[in-house]
N, C-alpha and C. Protein backbone atom coordinates (compact mmCIF):
# COMPACT_ATOMS: atom_id res chain seq x y z
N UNK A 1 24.16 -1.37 66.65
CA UNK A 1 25.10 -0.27 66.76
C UNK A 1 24.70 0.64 67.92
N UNK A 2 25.61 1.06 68.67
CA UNK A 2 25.58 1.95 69.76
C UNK A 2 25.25 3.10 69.36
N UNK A 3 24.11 4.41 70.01
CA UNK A 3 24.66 5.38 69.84
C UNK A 3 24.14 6.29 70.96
N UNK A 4 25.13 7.59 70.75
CA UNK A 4 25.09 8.64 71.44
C UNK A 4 24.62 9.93 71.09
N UNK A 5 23.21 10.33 72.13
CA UNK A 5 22.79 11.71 71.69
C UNK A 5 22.62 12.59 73.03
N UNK A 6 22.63 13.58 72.37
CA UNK A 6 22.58 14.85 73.45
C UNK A 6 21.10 14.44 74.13
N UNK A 7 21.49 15.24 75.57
CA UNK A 7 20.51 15.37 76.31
C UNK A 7 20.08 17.34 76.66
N UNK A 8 20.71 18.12 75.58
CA UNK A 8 20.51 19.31 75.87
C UNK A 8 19.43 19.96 76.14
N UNK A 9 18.25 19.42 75.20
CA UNK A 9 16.80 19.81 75.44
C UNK A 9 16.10 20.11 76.30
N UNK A 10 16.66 18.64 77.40
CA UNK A 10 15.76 18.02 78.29
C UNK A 10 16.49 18.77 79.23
N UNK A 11 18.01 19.04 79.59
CA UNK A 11 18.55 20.43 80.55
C UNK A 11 17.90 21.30 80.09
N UNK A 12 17.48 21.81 79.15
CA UNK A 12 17.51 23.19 78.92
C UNK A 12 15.81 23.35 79.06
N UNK A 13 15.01 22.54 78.76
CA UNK A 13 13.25 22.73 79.22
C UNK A 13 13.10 22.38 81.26
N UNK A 14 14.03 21.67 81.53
CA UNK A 14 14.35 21.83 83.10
C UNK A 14 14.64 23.22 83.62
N UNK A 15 15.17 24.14 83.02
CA UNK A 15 15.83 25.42 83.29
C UNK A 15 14.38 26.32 83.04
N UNK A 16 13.38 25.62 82.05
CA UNK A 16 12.14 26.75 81.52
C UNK A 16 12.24 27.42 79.79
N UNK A 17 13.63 27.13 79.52
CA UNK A 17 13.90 27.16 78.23
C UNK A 17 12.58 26.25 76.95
N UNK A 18 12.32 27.19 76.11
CA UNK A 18 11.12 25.87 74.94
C UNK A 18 11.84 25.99 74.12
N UNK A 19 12.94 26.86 73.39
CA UNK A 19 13.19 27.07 71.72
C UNK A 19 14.70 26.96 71.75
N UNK A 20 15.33 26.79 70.64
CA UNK A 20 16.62 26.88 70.22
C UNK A 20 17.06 28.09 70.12
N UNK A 21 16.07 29.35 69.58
CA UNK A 21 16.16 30.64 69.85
C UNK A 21 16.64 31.04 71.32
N UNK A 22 16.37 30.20 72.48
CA UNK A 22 16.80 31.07 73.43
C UNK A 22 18.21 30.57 74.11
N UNK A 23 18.26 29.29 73.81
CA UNK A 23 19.53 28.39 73.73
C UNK A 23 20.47 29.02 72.88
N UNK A 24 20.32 29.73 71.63
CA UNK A 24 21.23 30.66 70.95
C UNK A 24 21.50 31.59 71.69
N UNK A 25 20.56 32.35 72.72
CA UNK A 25 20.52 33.68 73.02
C UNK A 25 21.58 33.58 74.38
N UNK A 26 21.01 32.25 75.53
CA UNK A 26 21.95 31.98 76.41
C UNK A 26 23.14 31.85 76.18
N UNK A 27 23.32 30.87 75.32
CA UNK A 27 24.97 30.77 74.56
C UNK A 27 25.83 31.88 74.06
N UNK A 28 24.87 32.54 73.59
CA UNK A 28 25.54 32.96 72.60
C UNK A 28 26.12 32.74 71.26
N UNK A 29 25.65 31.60 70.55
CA UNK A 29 26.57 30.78 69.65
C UNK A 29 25.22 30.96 68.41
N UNK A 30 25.91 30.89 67.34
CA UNK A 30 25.11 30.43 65.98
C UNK A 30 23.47 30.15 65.62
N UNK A 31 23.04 30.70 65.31
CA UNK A 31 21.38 29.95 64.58
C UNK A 31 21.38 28.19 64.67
N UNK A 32 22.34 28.25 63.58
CA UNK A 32 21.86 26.89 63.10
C UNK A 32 22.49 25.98 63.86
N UNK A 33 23.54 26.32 64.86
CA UNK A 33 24.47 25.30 66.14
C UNK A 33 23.10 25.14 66.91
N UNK A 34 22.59 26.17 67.60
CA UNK A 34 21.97 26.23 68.23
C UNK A 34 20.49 25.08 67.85
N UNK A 35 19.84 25.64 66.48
CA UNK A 35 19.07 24.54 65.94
C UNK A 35 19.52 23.07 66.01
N UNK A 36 20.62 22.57 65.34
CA UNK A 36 20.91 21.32 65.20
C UNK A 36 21.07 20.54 67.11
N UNK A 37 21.73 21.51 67.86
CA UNK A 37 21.76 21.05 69.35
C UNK A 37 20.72 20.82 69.94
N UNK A 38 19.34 21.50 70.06
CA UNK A 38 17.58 21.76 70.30
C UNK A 38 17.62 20.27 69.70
N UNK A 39 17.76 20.30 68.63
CA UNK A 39 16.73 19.04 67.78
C UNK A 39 17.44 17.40 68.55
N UNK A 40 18.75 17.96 68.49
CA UNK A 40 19.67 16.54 68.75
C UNK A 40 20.12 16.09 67.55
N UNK A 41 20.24 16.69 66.16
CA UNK A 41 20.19 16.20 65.41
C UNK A 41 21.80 16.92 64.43
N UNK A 42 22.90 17.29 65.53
CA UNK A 42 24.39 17.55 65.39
C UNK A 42 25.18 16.17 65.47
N UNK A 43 26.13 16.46 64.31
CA UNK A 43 26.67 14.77 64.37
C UNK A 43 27.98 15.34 65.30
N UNK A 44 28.55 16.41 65.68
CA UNK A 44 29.86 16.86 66.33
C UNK A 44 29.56 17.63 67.36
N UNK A 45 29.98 17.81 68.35
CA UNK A 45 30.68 19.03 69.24
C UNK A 45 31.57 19.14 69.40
N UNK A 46 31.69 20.55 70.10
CA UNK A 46 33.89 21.16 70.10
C UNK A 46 33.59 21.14 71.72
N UNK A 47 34.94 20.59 71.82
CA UNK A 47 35.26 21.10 73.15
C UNK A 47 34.34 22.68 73.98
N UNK A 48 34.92 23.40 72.83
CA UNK A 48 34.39 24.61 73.75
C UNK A 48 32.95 24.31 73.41
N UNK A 49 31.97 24.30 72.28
CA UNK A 49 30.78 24.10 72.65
C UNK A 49 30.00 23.42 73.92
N UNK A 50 30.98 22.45 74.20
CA UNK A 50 30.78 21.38 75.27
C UNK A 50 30.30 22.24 76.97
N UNK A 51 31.76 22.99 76.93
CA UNK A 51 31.92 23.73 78.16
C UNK A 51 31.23 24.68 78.18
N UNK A 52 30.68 25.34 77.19
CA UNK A 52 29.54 26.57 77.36
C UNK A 52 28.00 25.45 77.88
N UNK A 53 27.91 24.90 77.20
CA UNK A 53 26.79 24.05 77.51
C UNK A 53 27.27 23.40 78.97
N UNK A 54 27.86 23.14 79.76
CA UNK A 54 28.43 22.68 80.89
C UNK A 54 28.63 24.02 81.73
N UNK A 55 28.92 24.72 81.47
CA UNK A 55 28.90 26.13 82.27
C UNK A 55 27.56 26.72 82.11
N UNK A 56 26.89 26.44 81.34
CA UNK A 56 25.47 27.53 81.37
C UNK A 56 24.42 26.21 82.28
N UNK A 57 24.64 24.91 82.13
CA UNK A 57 23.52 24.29 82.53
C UNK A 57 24.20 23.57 83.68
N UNK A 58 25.47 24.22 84.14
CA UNK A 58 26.11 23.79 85.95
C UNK A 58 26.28 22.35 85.65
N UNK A 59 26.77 21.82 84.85
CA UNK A 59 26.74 19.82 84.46
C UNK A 59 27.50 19.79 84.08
N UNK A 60 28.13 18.15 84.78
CA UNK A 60 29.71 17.93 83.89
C UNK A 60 29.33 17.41 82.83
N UNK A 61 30.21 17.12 81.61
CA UNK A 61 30.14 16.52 80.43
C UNK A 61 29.55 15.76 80.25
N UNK A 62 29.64 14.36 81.31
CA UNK A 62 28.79 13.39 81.32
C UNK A 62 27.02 13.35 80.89
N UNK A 63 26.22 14.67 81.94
CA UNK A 63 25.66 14.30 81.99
C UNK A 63 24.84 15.70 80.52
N UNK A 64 25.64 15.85 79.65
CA UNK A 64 24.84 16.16 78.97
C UNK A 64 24.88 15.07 77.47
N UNK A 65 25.18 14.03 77.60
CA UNK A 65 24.73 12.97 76.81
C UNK A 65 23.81 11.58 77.30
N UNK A 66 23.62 10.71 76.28
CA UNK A 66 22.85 9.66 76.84
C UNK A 66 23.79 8.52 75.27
N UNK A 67 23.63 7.33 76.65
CA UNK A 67 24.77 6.65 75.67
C UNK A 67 23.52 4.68 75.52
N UNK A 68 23.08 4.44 74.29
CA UNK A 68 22.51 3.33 74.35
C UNK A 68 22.53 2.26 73.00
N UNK A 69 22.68 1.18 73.87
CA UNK A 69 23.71 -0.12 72.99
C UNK A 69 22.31 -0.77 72.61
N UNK A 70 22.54 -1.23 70.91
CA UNK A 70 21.34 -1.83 70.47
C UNK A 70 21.72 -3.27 71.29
């Protein structure tokens, strides 16, 4: 089975970011959005979540996932 996970972490410790706390704080968005996005461990995103994360880390959509086929 294929699957697909965020690469937000790894933008966001490139930027100097370590915690989900500050990924909340940049965003602006939720505790626990923010937690589940850090970990990689969100089964959804929204559109707009998408584009805040694409506007805060200058990246198109693409490259904030990673896509790999068993």
């Amino acid at each position: 089975m294929a699957t697909v996970s965020l690469k937000v972490r790894e933008l966001a410790e490139k930027k100097g970011m370590t915690s989900a706390y500050q990924l909340k704080k940049a965003l602006a968005i939720n505790p626990t959005a923010a937690q589940r996005i850090w970990e990689g461990t969100t089964d959804s995103i929204t559109f707009t979540m998408m584009a805040k994360l694409c506007s805060y880390f200058k990246v198109k959509p693409g490259s904030l996932f990673t896509y790999t086929e068993d």
